[in-house]
PDB file of N, CA and C in Angstrom:
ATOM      1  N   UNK A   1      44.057 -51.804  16.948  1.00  0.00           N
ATOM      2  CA  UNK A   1      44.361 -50.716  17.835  1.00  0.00           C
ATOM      3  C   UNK A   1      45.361 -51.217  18.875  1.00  0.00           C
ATOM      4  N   UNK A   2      46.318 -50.516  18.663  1.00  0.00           N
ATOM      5  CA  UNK A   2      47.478 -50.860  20.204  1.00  0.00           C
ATOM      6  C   UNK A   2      46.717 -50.450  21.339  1.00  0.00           C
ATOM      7  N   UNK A   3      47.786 -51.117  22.478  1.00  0.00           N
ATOM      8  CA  UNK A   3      47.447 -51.194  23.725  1.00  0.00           C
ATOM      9  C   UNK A   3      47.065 -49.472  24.325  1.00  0.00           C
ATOM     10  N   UNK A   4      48.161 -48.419  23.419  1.00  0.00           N
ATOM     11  CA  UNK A   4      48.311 -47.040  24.065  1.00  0.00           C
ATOM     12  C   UNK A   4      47.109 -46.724  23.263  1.00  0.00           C
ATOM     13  N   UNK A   5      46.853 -46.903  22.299  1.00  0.00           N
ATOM     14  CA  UNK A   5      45.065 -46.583  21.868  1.00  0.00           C
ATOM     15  C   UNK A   5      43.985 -46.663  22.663  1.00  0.00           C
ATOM     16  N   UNK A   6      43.920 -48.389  23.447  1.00  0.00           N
ATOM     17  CA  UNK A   6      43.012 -48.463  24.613  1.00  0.00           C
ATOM     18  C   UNK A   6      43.289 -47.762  25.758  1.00  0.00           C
ATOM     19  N   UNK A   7      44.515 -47.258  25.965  1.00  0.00           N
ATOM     20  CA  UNK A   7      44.424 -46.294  27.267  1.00  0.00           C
ATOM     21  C   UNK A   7      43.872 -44.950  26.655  1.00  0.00           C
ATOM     22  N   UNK A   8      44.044 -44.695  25.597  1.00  0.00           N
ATOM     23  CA  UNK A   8      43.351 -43.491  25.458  1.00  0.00           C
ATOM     24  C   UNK A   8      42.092 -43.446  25.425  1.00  0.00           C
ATOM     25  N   UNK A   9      41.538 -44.654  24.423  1.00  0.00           N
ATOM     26  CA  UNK A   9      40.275 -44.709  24.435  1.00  0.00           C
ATOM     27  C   UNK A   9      39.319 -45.060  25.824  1.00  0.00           C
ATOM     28  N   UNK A  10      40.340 -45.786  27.353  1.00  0.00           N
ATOM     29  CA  UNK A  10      39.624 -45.903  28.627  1.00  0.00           C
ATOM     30  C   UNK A  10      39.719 -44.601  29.188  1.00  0.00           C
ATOM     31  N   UNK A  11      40.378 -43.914  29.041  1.00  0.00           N
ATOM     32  CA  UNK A  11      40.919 -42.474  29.832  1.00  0.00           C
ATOM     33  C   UNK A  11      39.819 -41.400  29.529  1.00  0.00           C
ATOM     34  N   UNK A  12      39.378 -41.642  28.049  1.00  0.00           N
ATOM     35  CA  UNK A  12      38.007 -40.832  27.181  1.00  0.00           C
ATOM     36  C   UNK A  12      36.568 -41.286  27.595  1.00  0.00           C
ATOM     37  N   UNK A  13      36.899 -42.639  27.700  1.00  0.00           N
ATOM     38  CA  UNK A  13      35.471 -43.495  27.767  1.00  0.00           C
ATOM     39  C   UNK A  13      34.974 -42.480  29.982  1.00  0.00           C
ATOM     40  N   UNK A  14      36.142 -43.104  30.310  1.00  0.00           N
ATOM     41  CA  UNK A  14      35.897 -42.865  32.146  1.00  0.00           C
ATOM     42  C   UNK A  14      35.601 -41.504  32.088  1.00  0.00           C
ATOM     43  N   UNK A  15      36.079 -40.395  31.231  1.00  0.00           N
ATOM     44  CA  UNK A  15      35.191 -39.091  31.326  1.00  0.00           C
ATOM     45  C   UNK A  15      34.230 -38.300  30.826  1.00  0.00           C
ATOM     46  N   UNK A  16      33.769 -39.461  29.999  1.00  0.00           N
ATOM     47  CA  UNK A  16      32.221 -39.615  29.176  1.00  0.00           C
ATOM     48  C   UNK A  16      31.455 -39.854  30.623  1.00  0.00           C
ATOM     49  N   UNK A  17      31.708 -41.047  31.295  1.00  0.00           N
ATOM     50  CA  UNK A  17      31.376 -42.326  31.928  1.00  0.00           C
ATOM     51  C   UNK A  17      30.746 -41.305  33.452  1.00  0.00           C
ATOM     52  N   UNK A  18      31.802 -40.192  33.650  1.00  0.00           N
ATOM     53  CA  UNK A  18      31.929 -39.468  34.688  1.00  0.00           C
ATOM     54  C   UNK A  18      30.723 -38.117  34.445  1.00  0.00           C
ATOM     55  N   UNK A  19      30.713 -37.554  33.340  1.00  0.00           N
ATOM     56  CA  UNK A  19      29.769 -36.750  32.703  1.00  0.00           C
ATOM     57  C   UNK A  19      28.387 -37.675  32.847  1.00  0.00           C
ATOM     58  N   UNK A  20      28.327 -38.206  32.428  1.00  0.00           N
ATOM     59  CA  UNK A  20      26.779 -39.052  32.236  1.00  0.00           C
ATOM     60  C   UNK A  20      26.489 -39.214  33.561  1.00  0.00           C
ATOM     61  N   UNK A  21      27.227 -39.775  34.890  1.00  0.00           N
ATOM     62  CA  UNK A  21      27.098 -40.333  35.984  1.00  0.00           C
ATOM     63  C   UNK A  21      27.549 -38.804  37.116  1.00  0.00           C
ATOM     64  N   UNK A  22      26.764 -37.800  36.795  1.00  0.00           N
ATOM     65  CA  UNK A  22      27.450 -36.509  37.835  1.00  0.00           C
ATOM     66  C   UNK A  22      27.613 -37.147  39.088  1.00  0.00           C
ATOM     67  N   UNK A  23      28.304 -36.095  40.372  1.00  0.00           N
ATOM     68  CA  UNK A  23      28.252 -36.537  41.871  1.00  0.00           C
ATOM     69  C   UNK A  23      29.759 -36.722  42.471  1.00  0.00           C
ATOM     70  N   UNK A  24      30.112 -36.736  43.349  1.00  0.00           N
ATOM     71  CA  UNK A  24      31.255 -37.635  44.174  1.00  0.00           C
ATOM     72  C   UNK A  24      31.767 -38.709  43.881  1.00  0.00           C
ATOM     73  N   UNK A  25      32.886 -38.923  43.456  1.00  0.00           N
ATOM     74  CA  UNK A  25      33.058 -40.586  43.249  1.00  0.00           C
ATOM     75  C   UNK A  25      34.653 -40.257  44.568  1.00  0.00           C
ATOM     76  N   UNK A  26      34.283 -41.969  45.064  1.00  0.00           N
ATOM     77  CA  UNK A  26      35.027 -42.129  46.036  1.00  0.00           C
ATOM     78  C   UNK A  26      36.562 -42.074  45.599  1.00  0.00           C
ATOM     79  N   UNK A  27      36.927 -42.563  44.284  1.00  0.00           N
ATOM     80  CA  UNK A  27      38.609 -42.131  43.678  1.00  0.00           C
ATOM     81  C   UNK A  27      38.849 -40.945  43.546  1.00  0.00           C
ATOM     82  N   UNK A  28      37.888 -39.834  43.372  1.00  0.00           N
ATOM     83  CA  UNK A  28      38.369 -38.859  42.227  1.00  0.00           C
ATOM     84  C   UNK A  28      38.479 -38.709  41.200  1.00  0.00           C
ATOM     85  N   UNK A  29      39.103 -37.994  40.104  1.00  0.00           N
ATOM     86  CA  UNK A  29      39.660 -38.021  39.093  1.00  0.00           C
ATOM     87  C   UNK A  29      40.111 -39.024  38.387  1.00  0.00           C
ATOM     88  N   UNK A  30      41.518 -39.362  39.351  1.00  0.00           N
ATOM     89  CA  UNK A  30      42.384 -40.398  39.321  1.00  0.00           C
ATOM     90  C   UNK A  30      41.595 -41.974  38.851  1.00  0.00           C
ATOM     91  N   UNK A  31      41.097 -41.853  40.124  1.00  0.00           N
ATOM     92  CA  UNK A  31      40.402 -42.825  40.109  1.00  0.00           C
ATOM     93  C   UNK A  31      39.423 -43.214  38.827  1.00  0.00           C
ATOM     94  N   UNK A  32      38.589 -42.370  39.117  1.00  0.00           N
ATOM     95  CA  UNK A  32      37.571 -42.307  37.419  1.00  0.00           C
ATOM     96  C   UNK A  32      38.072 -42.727  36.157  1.00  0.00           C
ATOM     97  N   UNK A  33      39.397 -42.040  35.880  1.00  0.00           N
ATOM     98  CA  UNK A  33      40.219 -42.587  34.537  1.00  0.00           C
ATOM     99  C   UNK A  33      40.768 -43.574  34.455  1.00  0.00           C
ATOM    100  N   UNK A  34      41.237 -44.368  35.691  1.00  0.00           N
ATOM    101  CA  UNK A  34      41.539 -45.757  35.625  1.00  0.00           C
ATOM    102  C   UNK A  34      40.302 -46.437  35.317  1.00  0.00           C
ATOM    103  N   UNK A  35      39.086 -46.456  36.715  1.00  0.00           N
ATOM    104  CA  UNK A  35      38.031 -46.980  35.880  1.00  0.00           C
ATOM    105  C   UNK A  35      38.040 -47.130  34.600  1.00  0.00           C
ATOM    106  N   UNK A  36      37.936 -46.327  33.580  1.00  0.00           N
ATOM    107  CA  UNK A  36      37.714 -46.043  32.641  1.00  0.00           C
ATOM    108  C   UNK A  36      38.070 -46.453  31.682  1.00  0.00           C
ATOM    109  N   UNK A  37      39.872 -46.648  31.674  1.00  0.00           N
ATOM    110  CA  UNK A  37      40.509 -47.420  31.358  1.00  0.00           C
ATOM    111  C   UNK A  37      40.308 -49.059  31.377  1.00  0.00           C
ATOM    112  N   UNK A  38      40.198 -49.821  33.025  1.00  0.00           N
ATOM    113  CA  UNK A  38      39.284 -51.076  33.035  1.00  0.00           C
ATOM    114  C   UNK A  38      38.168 -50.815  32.178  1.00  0.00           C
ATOM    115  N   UNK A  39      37.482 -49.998  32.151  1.00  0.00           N
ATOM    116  CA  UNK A  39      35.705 -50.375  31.327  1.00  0.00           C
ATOM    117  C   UNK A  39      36.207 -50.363  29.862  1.00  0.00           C
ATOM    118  N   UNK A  40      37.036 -50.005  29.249  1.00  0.00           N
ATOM    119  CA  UNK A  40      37.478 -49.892  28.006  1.00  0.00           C
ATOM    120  C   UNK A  40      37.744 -51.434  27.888  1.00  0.00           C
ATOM    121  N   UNK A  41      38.916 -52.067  28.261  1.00  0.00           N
ATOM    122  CA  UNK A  41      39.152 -53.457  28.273  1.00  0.00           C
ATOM    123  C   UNK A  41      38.055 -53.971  28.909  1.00  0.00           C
ATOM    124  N   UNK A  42      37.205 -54.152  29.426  1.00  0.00           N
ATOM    125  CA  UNK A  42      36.102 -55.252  30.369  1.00  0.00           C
ATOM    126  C   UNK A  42      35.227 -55.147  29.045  1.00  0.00           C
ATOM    127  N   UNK A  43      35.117 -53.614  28.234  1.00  0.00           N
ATOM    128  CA  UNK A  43      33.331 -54.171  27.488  1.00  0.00           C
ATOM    129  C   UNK A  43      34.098 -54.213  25.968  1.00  0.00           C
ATOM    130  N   UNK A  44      35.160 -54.112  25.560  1.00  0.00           N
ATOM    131  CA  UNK A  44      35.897 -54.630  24.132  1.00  0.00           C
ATOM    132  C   UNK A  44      35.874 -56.093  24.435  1.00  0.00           C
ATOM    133  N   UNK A  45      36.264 -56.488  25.246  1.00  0.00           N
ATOM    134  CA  UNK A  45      36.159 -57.772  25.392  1.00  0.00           C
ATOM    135  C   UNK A  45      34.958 -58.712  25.762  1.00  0.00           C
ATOM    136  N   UNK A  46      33.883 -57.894  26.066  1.00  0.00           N
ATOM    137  CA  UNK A  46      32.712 -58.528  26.487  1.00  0.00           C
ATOM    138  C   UNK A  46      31.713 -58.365  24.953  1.00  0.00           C
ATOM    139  N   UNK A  47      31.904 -57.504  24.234  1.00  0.00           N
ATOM    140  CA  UNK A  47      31.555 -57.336  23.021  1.00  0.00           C
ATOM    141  C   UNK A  47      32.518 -58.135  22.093  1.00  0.00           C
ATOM    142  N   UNK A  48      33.496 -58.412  21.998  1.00  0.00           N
ATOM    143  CA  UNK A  48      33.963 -59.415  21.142  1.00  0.00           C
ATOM    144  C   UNK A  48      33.397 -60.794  21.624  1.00  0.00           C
ATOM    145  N   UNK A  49      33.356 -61.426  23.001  1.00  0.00           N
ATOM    146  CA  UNK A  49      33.453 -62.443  23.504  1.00  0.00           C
ATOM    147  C   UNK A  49      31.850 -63.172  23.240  1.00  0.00           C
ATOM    148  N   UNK A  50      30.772 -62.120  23.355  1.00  0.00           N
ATOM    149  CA  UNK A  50      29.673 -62.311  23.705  1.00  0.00           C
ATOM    150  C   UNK A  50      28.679 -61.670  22.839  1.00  0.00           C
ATOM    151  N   UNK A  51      28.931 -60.498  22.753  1.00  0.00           N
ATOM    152  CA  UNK A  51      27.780 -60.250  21.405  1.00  0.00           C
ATOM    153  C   UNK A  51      28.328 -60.246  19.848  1.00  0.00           C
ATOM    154  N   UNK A  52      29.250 -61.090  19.690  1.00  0.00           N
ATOM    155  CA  UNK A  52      29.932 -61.335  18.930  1.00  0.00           C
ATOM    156  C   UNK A  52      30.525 -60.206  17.666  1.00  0.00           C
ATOM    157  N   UNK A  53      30.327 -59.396  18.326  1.00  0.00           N
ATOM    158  CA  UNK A  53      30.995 -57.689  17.207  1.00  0.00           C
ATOM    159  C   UNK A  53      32.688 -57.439  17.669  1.00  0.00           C
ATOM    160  N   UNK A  54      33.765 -58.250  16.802  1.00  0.00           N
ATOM    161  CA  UNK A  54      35.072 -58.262  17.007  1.00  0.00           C
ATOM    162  C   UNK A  54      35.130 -56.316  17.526  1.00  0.00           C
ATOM    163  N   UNK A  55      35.823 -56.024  18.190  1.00  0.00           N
ATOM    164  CA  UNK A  55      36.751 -55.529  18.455  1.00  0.00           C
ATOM    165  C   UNK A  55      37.649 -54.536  17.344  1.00  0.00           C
ATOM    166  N   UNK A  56      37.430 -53.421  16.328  1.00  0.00           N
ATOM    167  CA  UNK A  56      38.417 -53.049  15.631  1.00  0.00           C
ATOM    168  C   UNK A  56      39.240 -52.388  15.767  1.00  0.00           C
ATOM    169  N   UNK A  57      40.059 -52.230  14.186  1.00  0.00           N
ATOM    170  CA  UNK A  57      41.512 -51.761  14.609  1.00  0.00           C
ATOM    171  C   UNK A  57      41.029 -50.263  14.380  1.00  0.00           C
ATOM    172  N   UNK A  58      39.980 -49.683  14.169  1.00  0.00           N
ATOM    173  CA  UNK A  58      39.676 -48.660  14.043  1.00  0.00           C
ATOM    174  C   UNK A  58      39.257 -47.704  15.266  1.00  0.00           C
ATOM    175  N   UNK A  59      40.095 -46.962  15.721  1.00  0.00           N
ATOM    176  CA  UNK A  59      40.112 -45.837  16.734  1.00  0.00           C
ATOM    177  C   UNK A  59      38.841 -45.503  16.457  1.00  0.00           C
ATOM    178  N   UNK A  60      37.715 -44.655  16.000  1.00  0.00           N
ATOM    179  CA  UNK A  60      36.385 -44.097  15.877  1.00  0.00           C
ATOM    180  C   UNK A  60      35.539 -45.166  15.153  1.00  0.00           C
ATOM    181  N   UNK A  61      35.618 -46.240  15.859  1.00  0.00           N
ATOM    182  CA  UNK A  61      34.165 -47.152  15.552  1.00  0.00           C
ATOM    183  C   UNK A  61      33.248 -46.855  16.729  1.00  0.00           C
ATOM    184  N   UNK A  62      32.292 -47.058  16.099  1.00  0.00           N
ATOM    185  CA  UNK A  62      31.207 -46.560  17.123  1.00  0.00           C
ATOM    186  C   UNK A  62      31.214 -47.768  18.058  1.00  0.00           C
ATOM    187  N   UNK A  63      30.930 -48.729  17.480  1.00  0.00           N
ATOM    188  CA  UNK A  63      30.508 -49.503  18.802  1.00  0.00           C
ATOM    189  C   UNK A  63      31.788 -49.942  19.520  1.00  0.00           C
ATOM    190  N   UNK A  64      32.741 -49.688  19.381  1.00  0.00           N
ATOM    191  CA  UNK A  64      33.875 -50.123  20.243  1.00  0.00           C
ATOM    192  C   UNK A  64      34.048 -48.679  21.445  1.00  0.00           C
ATOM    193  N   UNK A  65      33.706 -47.515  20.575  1.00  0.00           N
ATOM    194  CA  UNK A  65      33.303 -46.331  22.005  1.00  0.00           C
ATOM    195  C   UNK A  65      32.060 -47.183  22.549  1.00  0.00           C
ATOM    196  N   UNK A  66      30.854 -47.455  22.432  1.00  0.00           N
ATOM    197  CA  UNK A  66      29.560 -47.341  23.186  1.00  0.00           C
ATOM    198  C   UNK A  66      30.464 -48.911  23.923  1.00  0.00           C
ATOM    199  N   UNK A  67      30.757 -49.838  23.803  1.00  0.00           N
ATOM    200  CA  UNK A  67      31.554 -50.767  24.514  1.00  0.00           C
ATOM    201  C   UNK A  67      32.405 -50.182  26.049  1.00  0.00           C
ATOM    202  N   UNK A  68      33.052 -49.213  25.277  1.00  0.00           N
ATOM    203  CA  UNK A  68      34.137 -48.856  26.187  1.00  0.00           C
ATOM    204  C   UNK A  68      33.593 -47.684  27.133  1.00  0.00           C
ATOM    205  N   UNK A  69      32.325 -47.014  26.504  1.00  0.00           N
ATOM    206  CA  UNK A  69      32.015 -46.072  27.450  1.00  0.00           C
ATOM    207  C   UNK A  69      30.769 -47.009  28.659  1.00  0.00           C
ATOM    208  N   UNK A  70      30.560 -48.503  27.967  1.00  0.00           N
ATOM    209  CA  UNK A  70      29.418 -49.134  28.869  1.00  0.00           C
ATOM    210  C   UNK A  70      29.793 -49.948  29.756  1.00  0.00           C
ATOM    211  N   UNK A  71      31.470 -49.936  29.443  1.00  0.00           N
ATOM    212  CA  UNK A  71      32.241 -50.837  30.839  1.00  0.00           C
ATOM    213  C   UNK A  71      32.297 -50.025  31.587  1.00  0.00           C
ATOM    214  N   UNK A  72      32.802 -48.899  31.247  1.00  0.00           N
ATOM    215  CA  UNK A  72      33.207 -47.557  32.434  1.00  0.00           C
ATOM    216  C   UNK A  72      31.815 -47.365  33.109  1.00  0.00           C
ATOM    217  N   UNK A  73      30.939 -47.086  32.288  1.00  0.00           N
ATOM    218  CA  UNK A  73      29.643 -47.145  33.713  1.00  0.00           C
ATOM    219  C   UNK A  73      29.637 -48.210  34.428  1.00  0.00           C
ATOM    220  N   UNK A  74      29.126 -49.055  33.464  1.00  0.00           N
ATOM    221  CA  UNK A  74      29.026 -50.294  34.554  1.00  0.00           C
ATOM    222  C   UNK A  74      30.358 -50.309  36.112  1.00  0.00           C
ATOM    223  N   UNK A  75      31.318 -50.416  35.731  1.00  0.00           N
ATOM    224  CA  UNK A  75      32.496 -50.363  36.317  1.00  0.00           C
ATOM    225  C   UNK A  75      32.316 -49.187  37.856  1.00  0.00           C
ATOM    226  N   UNK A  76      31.714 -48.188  37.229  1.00  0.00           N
ATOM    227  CA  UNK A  76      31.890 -46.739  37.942  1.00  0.00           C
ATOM    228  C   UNK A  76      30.660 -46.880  38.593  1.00  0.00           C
ATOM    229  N   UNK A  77      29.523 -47.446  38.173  1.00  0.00           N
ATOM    230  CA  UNK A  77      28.406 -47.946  39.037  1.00  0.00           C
ATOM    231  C   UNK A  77      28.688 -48.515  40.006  1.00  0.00           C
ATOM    232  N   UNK A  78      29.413 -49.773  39.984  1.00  0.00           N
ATOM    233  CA  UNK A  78      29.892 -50.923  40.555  1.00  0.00           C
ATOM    234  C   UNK A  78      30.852 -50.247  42.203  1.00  0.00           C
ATOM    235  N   UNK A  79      31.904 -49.667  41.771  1.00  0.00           N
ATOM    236  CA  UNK A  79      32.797 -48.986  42.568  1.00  0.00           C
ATOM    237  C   UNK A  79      31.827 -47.566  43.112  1.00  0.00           C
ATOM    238  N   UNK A  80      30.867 -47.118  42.469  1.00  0.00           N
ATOM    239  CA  UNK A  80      30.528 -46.205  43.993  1.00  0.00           C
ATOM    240  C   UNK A  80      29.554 -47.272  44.839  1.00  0.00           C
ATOM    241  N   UNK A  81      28.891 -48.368  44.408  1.00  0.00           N
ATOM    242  CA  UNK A  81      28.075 -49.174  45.373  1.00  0.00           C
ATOM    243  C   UNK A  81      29.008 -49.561  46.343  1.00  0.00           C
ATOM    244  N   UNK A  82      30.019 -50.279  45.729  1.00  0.00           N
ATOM    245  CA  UNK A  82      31.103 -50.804  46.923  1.00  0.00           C
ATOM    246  C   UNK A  82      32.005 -49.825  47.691  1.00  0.00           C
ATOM    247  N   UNK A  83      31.910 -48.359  47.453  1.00  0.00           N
ATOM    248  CA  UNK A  83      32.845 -47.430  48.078  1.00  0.00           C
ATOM    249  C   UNK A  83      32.443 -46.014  48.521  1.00  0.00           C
ATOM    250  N   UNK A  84      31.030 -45.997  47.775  1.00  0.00           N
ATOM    251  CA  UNK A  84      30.789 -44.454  47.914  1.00  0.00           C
ATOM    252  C   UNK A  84      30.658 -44.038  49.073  1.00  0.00           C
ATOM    253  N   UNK A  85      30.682 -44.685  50.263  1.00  0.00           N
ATOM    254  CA  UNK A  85      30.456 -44.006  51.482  1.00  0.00           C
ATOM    255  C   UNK A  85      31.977 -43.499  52.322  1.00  0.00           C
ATOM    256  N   UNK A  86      32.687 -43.969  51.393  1.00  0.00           N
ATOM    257  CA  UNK A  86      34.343 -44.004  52.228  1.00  0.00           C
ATOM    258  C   UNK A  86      34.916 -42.702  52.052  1.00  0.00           C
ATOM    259  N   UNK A  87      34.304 -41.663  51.408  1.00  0.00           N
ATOM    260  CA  UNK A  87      34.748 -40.262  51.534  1.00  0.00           C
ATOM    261  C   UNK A  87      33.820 -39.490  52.579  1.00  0.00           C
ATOM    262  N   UNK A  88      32.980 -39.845  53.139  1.00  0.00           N
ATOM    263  CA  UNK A  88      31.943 -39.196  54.228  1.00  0.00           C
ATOM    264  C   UNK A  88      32.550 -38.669  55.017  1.00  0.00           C
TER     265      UNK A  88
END
């Protein structure tokens, strides 16, 4: 999968990521889909690196979505602990 694959697939994952996780997020939108984008690259790579399931070149593998949609939480977890109060 090219690089413009993983932006699509972080851009999809961050509004899965955003659905599952309702509420305020301190980016927005904007914000959310970048997340999203990072959680795409942070858990392809944490799943190749570590639970040892390469990474494919296949756009609709499952576990490379549940990867990419489990960085974006994690990620989107992470960033409202460290920010959610900065839109108050």
């Amino acid at each position: 999968m090219s690089i413009i694959g993983w932006i699509i697939l972080g851009l999809l994952a961050g509004a899965i990521a955003k659905l599952l996780l309702p509420g305020r997020d301190p980016g927005g939108f904007i914000g959310t889909t970048l997340i999203g984008v990072a959680g795409a690259f942070i858990g392809g790579w944490i799943s190749a690196r570590w639970l040892d399931h390469p990474v494919t070149k296949n756009f609709y593998d499952g576990a490379t979505w549940a990867a990419a949609i489990g960085g974006s939480l994690v990620l989107l977890i992470a960033y409202r602990i460290l920010f959610g109060n900065s839109r108050d």
